[in-house]
C-alpha atoms as a PDB file:
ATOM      1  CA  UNK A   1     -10.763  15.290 -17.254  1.00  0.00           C
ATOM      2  CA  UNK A   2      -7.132  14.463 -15.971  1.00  0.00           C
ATOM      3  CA  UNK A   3      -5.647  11.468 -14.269  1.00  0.00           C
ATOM      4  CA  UNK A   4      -3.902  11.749 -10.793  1.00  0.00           C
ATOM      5  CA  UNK A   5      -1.802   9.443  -8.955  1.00  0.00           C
ATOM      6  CA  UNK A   6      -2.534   9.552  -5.293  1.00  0.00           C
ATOM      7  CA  UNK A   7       0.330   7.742  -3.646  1.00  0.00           C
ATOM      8  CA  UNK A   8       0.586   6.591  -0.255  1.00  0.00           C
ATOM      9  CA  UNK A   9       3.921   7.271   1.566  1.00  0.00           C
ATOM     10  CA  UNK A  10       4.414   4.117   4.579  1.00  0.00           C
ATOM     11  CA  UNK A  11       7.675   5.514   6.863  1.00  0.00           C
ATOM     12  CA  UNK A  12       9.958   2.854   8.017  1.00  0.00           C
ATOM     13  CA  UNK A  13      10.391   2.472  11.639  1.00  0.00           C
ATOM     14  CA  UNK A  14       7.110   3.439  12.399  1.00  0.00           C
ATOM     15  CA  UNK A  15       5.336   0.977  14.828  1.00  0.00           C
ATOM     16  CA  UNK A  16       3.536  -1.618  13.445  1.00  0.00           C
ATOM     17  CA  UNK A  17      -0.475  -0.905  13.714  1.00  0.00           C
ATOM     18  CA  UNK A  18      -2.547  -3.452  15.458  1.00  0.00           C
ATOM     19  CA  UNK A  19      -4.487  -5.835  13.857  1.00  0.00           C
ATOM     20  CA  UNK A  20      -8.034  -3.994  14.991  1.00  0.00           C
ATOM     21  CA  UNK A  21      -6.226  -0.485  13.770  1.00  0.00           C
ATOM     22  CA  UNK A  22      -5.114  -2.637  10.273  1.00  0.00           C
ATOM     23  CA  UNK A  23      -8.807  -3.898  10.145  1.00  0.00           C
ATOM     24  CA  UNK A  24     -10.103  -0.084  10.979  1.00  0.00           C
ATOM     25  CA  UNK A  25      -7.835   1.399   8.175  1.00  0.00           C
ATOM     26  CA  UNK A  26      -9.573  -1.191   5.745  1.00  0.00           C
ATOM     27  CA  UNK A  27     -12.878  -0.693   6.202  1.00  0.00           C
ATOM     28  CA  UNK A  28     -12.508   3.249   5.969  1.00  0.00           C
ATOM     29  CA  UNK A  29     -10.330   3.061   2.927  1.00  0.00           C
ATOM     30  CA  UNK A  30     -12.629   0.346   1.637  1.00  0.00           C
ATOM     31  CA  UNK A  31     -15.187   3.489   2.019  1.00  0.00           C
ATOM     32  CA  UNK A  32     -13.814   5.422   0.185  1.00  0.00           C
ATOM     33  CA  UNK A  33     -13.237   3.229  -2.619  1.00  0.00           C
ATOM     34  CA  UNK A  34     -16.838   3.177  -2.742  1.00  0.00           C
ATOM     35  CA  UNK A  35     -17.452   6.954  -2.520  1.00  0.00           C
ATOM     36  CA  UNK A  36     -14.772   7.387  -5.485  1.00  0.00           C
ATOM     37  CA  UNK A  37     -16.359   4.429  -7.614  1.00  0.00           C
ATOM     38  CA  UNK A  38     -19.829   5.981  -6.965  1.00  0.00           C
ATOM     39  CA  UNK A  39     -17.809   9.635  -7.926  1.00  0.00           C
ATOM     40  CA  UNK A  40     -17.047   8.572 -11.039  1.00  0.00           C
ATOM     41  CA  UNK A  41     -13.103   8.940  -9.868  1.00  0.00           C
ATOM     42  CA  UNK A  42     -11.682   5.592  -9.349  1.00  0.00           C
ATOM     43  CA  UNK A  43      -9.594   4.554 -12.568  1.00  0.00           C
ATOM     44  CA  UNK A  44      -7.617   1.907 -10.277  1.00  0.00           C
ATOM     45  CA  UNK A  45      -5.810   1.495  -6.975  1.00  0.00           C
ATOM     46  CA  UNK A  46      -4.199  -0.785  -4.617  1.00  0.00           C
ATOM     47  CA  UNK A  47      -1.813  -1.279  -1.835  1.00  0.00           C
ATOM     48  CA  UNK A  48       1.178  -2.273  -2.489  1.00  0.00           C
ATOM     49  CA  UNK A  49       3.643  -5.117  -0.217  1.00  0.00           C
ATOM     50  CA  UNK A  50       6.682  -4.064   1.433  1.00  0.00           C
ATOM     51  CA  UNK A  51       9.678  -2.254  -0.135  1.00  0.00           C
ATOM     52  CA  UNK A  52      11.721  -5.463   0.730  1.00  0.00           C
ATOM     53  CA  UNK A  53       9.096  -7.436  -1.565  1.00  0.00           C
ATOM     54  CA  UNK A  54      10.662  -4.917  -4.747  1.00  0.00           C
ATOM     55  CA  UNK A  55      12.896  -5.662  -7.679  1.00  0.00           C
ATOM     56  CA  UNK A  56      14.410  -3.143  -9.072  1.00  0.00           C
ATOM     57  CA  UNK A  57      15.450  -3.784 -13.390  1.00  0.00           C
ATOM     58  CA  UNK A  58      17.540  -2.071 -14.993  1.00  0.00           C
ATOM     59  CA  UNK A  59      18.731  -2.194 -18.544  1.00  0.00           C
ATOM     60  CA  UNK A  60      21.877  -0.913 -19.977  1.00  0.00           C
ATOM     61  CA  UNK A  61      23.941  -0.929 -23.082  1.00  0.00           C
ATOM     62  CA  UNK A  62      21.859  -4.078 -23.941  1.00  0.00           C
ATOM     63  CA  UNK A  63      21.918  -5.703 -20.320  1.00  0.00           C
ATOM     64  CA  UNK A  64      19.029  -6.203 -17.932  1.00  0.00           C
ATOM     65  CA  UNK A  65      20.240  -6.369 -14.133  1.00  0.00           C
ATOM     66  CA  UNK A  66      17.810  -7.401 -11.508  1.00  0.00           C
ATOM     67  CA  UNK A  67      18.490  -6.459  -7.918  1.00  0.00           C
ATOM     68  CA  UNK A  68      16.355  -6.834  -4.777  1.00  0.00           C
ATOM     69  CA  UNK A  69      14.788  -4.497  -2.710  1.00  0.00           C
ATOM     70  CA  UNK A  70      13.411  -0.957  -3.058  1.00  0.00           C
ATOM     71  CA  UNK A  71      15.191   1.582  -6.531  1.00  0.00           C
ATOM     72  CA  UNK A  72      15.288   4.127  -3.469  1.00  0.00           C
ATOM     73  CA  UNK A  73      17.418   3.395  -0.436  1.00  0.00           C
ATOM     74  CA  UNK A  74      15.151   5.818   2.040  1.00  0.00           C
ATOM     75  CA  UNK A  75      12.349   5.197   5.047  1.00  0.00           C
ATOM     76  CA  UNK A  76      10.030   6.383   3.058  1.00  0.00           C
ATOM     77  CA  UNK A  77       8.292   4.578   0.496  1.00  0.00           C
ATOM     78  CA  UNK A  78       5.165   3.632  -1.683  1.00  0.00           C
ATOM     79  CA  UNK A  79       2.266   1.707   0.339  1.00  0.00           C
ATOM     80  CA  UNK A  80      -0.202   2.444  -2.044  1.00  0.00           C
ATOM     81  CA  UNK A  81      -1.864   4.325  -4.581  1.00  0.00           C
ATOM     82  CA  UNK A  82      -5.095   5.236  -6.398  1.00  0.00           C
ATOM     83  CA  UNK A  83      -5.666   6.701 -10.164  1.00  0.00           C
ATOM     84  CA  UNK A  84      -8.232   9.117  -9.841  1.00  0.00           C
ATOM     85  CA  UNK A  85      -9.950  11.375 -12.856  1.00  0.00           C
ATOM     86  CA  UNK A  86     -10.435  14.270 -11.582  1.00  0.00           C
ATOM     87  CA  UNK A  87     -11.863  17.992 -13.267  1.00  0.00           C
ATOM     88  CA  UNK A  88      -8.649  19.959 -11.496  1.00  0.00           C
ATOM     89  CA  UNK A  89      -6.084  19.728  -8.875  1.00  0.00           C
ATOM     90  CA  UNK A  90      -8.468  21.240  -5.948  1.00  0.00           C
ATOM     91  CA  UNK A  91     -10.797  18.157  -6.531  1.00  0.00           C
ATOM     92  CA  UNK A  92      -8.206  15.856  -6.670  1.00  0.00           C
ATOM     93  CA  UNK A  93      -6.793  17.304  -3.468  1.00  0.00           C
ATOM     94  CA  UNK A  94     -10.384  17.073  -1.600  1.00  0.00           C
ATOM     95  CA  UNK A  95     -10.312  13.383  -2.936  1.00  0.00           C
ATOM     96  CA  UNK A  96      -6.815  12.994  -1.134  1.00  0.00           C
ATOM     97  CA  UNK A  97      -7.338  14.701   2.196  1.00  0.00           C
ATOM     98  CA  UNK A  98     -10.208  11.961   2.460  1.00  0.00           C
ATOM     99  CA  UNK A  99      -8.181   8.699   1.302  1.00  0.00           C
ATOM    100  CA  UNK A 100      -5.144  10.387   3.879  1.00  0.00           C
ATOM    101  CA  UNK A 101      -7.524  10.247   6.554  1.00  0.00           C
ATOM    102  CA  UNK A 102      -8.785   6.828   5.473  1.00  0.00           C
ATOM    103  CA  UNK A 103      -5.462   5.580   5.568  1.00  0.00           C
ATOM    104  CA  UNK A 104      -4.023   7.233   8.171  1.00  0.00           C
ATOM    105  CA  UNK A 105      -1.067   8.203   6.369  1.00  0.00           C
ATOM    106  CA  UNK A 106       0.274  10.928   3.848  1.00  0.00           C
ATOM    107  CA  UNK A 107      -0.927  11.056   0.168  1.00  0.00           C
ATOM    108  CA  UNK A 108       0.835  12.598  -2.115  1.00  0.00           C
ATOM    109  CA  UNK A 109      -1.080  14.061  -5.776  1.00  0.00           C
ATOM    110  CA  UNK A 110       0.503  14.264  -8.632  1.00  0.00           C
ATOM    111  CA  UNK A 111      -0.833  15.053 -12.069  1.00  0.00           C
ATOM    112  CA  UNK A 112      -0.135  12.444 -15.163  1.00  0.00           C
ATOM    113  CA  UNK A 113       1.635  14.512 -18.428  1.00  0.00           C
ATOM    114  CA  UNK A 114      -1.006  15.335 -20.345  1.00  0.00           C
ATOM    115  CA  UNK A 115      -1.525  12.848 -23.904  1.00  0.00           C
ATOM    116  CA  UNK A 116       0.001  15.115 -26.779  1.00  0.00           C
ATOM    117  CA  UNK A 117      -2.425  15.756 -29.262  1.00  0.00           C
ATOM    118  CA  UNK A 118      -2.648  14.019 -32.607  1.00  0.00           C
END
């Protein structure tokens, strides 16, 4: 089986949700954490707190900088995510139109490199 990261893209600017829609995304996503776990799917996931909560480290000729915020300076960025194990792309894409829907918000799959072969 192979491993996919199912991230969740949050877009700055867009209005807040209400606490009863924050509460409504929970419980459905909290659903479908179930239906994954019960799948067989779930490896790990979790939402993730604000870009502004981000620091980004960087190492360089022997030098570690720290700087806060987000590596990429864009509106979009990473809410969330789940590890799935999936048997191919077109279930790992079923699994994400449901968590998109769940979370009202785009998910993006992609595959982990496969582990070379020793």
């Amino acid at each position: 089986m192979k491993q996919y990261l199912l991230a969740v893209h949050m877009v700055e600017g867009q209005p807040t949700p209400s606490e009863e829609e924050m509460q409504t995304l929970y419980g459905q996503v909290d659903v479908v954490n179930r239906e994954l776990q019960a799948a067989g799917a779930w490896v790990f996931g979790g939402g993730l707190l604000p870009a502004e909560a981000a620091t980004v480290v960087r190492s360089e000729n022997g030098r570690t900088t720290m700087t806060d915020g987000p590596f990429a300076e864009t509106k979009e960025q990473l809410g969330g995510f789940w590890v799935l194990r999936c048997e191919d792309l077109d279930q790992a894409l079923a699994w994400a139109a449901k968590c998109a829907e769940a979370c009202m918000g785009p998910v993006e799959v992609r595959p982990f490199q496969d582990e070379p072969e020793s």
